[in-house]
PDB file of N, CA and C in Angstrom:
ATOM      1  N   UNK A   1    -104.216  93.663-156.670  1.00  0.00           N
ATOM      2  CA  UNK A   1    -104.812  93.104-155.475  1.00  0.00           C
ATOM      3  C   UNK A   1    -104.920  94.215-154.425  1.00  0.00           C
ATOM      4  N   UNK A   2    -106.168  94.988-154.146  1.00  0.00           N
ATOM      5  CA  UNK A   2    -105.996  96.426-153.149  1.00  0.00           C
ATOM      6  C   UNK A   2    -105.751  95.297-152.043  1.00  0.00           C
ATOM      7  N   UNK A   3    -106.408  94.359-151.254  1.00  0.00           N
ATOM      8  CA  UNK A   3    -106.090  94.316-149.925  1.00  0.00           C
ATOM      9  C   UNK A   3    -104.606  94.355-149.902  1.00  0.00           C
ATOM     10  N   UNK A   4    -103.484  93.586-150.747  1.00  0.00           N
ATOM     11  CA  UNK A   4    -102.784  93.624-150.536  1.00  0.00           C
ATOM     12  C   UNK A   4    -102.043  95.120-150.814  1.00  0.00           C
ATOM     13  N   UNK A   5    -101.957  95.757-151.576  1.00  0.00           N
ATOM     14  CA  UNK A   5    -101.702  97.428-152.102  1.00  0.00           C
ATOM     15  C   UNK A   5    -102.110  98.214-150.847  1.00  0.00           C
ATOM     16  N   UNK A   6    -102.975  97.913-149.981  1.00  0.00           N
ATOM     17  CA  UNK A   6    -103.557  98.707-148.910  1.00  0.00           C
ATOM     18  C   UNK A   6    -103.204  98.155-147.520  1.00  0.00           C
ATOM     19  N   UNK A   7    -102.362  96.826-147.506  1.00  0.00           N
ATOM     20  CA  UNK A   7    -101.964  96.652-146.366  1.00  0.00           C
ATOM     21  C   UNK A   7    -101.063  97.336-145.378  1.00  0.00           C
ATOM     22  N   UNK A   8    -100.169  98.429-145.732  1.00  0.00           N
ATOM     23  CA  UNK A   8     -99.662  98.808-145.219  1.00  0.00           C
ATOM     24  C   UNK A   8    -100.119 100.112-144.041  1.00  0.00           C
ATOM     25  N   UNK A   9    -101.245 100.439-144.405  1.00  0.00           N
ATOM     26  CA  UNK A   9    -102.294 101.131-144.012  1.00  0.00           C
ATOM     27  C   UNK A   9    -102.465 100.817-142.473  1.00  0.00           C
ATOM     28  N   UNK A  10    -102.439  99.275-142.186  1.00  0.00           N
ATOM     29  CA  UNK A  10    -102.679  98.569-141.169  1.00  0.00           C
ATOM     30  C   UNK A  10    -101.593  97.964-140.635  1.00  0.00           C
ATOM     31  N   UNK A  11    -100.586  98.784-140.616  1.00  0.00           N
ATOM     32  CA  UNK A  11     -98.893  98.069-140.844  1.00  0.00           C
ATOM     33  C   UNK A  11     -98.467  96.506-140.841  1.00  0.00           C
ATOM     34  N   UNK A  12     -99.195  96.317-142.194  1.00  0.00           N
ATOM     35  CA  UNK A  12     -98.634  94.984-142.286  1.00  0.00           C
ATOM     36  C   UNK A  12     -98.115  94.891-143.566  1.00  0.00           C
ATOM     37  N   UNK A  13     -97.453  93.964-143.841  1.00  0.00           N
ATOM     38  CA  UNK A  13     -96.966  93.916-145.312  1.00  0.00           C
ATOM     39  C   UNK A  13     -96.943  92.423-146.002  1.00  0.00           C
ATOM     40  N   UNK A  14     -97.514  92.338-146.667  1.00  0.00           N
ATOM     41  CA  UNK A  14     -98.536  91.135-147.398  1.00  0.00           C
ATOM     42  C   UNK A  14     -97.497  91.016-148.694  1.00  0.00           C
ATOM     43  N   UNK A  15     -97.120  89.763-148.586  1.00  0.00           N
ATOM     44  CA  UNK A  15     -96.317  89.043-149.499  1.00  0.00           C
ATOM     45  C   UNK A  15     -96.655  87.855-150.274  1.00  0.00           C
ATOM     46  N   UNK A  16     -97.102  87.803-151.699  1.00  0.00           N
ATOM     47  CA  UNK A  16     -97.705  86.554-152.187  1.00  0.00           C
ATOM     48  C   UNK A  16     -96.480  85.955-153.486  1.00  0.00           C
ATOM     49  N   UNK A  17     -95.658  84.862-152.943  1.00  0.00           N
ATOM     50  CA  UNK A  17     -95.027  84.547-154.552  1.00  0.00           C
ATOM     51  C   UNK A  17     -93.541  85.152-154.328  1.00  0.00           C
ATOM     52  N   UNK A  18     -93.641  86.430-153.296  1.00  0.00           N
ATOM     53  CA  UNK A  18     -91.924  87.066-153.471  1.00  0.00           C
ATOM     54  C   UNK A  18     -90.962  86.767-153.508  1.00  0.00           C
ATOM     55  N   UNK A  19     -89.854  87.305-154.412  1.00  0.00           N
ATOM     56  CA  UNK A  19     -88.863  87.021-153.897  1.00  0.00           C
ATOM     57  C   UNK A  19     -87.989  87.933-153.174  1.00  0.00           C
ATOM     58  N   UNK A  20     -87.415  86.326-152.118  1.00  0.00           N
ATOM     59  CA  UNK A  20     -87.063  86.971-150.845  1.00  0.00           C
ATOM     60  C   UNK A  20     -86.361  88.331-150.832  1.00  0.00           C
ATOM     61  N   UNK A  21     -85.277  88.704-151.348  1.00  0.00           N
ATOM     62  CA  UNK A  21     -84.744  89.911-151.526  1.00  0.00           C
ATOM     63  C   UNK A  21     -85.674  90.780-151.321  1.00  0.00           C
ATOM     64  N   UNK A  22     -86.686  91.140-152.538  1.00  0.00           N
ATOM     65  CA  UNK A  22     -87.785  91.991-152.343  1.00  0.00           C
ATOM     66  C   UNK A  22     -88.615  92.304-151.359  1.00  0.00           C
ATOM     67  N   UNK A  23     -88.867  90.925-151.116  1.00  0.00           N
ATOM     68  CA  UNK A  23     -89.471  91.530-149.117  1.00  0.00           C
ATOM     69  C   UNK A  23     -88.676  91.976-148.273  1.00  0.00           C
ATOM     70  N   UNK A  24     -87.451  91.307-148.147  1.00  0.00           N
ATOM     71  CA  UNK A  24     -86.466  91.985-147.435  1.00  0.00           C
ATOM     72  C   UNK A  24     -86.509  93.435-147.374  1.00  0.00           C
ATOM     73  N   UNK A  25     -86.090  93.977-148.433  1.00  0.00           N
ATOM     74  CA  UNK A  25     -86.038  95.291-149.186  1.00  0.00           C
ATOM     75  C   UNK A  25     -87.590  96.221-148.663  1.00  0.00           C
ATOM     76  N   UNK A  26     -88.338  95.269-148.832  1.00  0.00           N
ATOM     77  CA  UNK A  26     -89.829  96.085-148.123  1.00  0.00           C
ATOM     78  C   UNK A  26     -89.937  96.140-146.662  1.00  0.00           C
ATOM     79  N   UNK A  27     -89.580  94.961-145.840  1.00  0.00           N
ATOM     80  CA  UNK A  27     -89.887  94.589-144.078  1.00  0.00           C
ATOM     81  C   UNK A  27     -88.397  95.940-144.056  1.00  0.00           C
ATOM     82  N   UNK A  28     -87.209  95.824-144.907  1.00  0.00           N
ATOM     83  CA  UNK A  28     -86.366  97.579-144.283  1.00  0.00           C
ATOM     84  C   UNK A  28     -86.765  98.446-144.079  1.00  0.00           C
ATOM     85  N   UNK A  29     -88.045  98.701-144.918  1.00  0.00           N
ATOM     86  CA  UNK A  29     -88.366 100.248-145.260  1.00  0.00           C
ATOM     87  C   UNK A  29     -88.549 100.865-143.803  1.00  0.00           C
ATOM     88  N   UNK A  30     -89.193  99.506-142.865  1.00  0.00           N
ATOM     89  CA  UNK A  30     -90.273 100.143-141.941  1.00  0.00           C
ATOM     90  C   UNK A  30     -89.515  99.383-140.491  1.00  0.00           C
ATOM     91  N   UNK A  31     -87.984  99.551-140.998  1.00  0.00           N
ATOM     92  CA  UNK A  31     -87.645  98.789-139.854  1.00  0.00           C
ATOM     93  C   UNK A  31     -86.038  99.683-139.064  1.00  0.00           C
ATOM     94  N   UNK A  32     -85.818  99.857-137.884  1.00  0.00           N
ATOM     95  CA  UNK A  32     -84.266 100.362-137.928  1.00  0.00           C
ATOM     96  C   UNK A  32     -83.527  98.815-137.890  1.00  0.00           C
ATOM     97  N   UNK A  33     -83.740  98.110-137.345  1.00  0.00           N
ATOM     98  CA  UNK A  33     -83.282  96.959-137.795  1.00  0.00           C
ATOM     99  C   UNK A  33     -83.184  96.180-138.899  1.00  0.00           C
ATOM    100  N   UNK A  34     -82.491  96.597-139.753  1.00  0.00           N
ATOM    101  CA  UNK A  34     -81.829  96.459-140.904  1.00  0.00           C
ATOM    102  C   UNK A  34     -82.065  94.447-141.212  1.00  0.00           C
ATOM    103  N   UNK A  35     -82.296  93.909-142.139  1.00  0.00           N
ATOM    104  CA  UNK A  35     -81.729  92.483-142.312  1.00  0.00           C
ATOM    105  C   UNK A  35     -81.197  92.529-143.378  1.00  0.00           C
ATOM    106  N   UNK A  36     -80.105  91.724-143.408  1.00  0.00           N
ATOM    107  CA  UNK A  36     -79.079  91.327-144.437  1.00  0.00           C
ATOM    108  C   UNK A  36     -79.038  90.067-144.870  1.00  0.00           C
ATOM    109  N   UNK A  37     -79.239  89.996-146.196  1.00  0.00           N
ATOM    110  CA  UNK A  37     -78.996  88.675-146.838  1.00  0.00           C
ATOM    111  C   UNK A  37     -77.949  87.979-147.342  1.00  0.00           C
ATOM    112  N   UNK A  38     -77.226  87.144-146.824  1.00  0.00           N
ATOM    113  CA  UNK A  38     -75.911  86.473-147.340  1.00  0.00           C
ATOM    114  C   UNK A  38     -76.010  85.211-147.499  1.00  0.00           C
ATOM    115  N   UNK A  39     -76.792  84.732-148.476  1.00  0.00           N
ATOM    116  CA  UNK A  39     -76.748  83.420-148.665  1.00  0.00           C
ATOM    117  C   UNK A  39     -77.303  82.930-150.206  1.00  0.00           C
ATOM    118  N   UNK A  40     -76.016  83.071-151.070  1.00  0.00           N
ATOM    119  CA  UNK A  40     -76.524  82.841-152.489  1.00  0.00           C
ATOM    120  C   UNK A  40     -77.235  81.857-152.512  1.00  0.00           C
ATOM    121  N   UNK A  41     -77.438  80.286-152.066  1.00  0.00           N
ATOM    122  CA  UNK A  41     -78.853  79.368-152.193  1.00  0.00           C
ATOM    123  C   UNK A  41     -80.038  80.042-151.997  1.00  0.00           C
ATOM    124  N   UNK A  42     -80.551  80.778-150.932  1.00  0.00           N
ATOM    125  CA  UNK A  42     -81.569  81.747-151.203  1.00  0.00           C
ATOM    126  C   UNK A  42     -81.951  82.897-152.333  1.00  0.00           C
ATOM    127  N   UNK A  43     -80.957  83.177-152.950  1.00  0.00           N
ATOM    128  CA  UNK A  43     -81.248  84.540-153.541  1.00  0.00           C
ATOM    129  C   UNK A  43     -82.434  84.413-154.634  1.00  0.00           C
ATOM    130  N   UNK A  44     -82.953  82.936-154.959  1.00  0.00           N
ATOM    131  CA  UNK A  44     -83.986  83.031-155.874  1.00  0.00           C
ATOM    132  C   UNK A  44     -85.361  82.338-155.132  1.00  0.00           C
ATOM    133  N   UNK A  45     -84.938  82.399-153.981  1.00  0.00           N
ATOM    134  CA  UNK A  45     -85.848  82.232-152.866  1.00  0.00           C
ATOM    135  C   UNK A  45     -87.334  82.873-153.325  1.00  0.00           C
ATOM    136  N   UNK A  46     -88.453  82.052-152.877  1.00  0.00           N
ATOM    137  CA  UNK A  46     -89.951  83.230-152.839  1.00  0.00           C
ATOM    138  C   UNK A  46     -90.763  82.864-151.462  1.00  0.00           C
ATOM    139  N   UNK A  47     -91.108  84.224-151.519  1.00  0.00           N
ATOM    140  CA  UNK A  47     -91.875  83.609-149.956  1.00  0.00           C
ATOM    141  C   UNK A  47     -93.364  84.413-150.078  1.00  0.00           C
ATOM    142  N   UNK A  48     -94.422  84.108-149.186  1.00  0.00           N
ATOM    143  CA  UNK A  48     -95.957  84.209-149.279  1.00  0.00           C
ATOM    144  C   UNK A  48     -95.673  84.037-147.701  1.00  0.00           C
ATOM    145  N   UNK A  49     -96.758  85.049-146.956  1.00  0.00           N
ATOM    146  CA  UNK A  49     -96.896  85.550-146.029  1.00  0.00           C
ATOM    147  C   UNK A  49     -97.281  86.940-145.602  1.00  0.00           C
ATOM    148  N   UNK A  50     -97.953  86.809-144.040  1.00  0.00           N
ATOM    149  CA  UNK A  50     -98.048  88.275-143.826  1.00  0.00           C
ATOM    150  C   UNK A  50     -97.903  88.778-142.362  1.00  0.00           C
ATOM    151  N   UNK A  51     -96.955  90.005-142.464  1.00  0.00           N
ATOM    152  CA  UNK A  51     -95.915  90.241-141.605  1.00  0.00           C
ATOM    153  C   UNK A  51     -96.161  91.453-140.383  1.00  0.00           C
ATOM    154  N   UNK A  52     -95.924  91.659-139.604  1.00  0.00           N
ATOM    155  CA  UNK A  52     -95.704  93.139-139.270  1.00  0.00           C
ATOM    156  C   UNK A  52     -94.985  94.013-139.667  1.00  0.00           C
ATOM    157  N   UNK A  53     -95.631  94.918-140.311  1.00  0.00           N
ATOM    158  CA  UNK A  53     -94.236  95.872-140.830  1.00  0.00           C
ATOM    159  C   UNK A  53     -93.424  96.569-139.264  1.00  0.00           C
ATOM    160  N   UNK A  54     -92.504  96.909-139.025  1.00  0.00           N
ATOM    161  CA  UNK A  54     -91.907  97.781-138.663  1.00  0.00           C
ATOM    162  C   UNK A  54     -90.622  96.676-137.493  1.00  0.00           C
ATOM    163  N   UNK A  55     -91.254  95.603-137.663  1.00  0.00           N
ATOM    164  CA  UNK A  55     -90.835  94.207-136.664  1.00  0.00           C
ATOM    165  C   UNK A  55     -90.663  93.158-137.213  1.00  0.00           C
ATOM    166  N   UNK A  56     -89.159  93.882-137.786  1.00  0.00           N
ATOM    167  CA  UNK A  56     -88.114  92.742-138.140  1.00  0.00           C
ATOM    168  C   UNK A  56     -87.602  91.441-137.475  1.00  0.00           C
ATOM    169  N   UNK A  57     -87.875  91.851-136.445  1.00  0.00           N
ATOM    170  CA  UNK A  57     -87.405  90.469-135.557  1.00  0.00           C
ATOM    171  C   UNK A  57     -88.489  89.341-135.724  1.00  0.00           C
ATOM    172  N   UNK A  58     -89.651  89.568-135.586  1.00  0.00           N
ATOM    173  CA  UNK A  58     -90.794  89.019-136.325  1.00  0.00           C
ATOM    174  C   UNK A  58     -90.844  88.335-137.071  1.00  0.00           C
ATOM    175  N   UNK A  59     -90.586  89.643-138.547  1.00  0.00           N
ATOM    176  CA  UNK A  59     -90.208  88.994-139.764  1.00  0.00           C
ATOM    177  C   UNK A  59     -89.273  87.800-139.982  1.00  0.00           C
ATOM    178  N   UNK A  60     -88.085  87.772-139.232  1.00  0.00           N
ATOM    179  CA  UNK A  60     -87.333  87.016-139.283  1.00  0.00           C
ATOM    180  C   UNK A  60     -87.612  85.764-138.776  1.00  0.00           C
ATOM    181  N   UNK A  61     -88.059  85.834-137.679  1.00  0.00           N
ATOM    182  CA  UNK A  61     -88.333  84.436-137.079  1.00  0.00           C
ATOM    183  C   UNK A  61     -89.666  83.808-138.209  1.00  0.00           C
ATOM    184  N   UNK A  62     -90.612  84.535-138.641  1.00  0.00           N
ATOM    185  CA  UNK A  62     -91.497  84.237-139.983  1.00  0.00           C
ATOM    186  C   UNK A  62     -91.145  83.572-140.856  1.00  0.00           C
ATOM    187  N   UNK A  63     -89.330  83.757-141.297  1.00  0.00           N
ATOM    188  CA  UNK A  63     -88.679  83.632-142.411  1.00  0.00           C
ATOM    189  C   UNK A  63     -87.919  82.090-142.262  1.00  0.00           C
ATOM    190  N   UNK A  64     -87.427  82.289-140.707  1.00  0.00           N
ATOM    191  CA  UNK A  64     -87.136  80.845-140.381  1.00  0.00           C
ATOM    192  C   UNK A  64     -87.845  79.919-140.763  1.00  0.00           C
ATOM    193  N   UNK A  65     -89.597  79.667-140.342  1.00  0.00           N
ATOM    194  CA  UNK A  65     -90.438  78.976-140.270  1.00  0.00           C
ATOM    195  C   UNK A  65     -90.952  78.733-142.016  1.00  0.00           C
ATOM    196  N   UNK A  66     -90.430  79.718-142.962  1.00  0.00           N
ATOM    197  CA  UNK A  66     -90.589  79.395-144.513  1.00  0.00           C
ATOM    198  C   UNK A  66     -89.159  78.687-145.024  1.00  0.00           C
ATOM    199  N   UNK A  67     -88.052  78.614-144.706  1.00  0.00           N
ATOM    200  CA  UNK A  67     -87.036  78.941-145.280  1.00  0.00           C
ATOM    201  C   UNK A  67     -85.852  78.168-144.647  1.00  0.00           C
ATOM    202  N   UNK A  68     -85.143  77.432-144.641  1.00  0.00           N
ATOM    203  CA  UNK A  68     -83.922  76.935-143.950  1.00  0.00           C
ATOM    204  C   UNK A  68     -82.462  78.249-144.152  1.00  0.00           C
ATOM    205  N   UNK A  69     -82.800  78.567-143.408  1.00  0.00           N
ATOM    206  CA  UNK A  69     -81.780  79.715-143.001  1.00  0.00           C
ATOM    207  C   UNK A  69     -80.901  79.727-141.429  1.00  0.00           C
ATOM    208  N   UNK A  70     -79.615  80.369-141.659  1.00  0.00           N
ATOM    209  CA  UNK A  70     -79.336  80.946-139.875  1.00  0.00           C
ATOM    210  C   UNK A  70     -79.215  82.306-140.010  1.00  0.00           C
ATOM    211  N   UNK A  71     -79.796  82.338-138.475  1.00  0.00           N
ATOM    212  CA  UNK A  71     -79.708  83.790-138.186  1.00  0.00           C
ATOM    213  C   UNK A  71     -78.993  84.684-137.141  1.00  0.00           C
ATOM    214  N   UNK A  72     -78.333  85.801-137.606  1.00  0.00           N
ATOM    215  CA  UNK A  72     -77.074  86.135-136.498  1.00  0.00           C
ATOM    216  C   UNK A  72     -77.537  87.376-136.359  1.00  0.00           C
ATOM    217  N   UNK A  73     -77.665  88.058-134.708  1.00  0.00           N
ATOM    218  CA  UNK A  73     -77.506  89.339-134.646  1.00  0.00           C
ATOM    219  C   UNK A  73     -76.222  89.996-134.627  1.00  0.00           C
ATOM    220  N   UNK A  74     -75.837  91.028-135.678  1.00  0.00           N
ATOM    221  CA  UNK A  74     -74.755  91.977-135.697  1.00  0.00           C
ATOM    222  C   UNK A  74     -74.623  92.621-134.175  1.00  0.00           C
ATOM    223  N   UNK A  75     -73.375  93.106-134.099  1.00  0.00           N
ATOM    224  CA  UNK A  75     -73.174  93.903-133.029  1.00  0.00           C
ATOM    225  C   UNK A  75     -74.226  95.703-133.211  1.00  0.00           C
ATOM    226  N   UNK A  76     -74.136  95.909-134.473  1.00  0.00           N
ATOM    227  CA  UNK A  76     -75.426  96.410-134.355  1.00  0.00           C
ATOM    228  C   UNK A  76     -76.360  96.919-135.081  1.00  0.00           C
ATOM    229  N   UNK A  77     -76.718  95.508-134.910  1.00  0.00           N
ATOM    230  CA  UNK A  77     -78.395  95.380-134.502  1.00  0.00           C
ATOM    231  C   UNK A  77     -79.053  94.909-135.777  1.00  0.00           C
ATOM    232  N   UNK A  78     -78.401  94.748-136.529  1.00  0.00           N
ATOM    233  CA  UNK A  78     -78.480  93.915-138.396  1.00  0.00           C
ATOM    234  C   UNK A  78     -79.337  92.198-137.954  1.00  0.00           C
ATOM    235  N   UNK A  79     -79.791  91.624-138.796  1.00  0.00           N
ATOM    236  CA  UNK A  79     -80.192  90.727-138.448  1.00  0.00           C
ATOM    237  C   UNK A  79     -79.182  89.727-140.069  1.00  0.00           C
ATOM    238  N   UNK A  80     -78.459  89.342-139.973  1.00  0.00           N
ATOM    239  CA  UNK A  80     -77.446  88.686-140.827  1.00  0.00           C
ATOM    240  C   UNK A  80     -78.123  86.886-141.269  1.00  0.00           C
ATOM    241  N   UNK A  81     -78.574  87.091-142.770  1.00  0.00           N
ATOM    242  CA  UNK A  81     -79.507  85.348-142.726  1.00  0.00           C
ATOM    243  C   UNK A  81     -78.418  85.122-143.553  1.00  0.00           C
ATOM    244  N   UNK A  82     -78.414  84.212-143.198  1.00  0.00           N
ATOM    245  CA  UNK A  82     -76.830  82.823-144.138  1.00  0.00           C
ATOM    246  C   UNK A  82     -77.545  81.765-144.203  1.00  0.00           C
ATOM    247  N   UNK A  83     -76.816  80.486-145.174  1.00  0.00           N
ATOM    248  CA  UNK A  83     -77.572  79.437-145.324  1.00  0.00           C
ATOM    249  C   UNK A  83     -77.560  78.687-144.221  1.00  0.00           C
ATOM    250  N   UNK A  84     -77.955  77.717-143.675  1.00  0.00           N
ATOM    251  CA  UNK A  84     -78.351  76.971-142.743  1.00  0.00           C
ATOM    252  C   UNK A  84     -77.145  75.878-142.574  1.00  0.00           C
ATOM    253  N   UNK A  85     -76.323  75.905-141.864  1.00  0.00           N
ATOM    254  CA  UNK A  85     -75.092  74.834-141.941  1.00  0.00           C
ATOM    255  C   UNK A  85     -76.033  73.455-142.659  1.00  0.00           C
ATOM    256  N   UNK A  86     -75.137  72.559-142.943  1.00  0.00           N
ATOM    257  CA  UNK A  86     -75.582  71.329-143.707  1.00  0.00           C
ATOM    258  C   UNK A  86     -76.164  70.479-143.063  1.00  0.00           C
ATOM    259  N   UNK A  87     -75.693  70.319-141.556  1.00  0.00           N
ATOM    260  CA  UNK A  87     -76.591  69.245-140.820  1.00  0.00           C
ATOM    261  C   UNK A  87     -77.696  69.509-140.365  1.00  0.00           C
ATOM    262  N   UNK A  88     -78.638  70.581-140.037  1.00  0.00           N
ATOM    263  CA  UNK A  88     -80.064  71.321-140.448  1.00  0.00           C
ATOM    264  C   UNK A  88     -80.573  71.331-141.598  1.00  0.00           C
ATOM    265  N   UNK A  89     -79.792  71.308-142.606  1.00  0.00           N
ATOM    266  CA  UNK A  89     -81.043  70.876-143.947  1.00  0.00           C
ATOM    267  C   UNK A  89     -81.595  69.459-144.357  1.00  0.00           C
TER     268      UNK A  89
END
């Protein structure tokens, strides 16, 4: 798929089907804000979307709106996703 192979060109990063880890792993490349995943119910997670690369905070709030997750900022500066306490799901 070039548009997607060539999105980054236009700093975005185009996700169809992923799993979450893997985007994770991609929205790092282009980020100092690190996100961390701690939440084994997600880990076979997939997500479709398209992001800003370099704006993790973004991403994240993106991820909310796919995904029942919580989200914690580290002291610094990590973005920490855990599962979503039980009375939110």
């Amino acid at each position: 798929d070039l548009p997607r192979a060539t999105a980054w060109h236009e700093r975005k990063l185009d996700f169809a089907d992923t799993p979450l880890s893997d985007a994770i792993a991609e929205a790092n490349r282009y980020s100092r804000d690190q996100v961390v995943l701690d939440a084994p119910r997600l880990q076979n997670a997939r997500i479709s979307g398209v992001f800003e690369a370099g704006r993790n905070d973004l991403f994240v709030e993106g991820l909310q709106a796919l995904v029942d997750l919580h989200v914690d900022r580290t002291d610094d500066g990590r973005f920490l996703l855990t599962d979503a306490p039980p009375a939110s799901r």
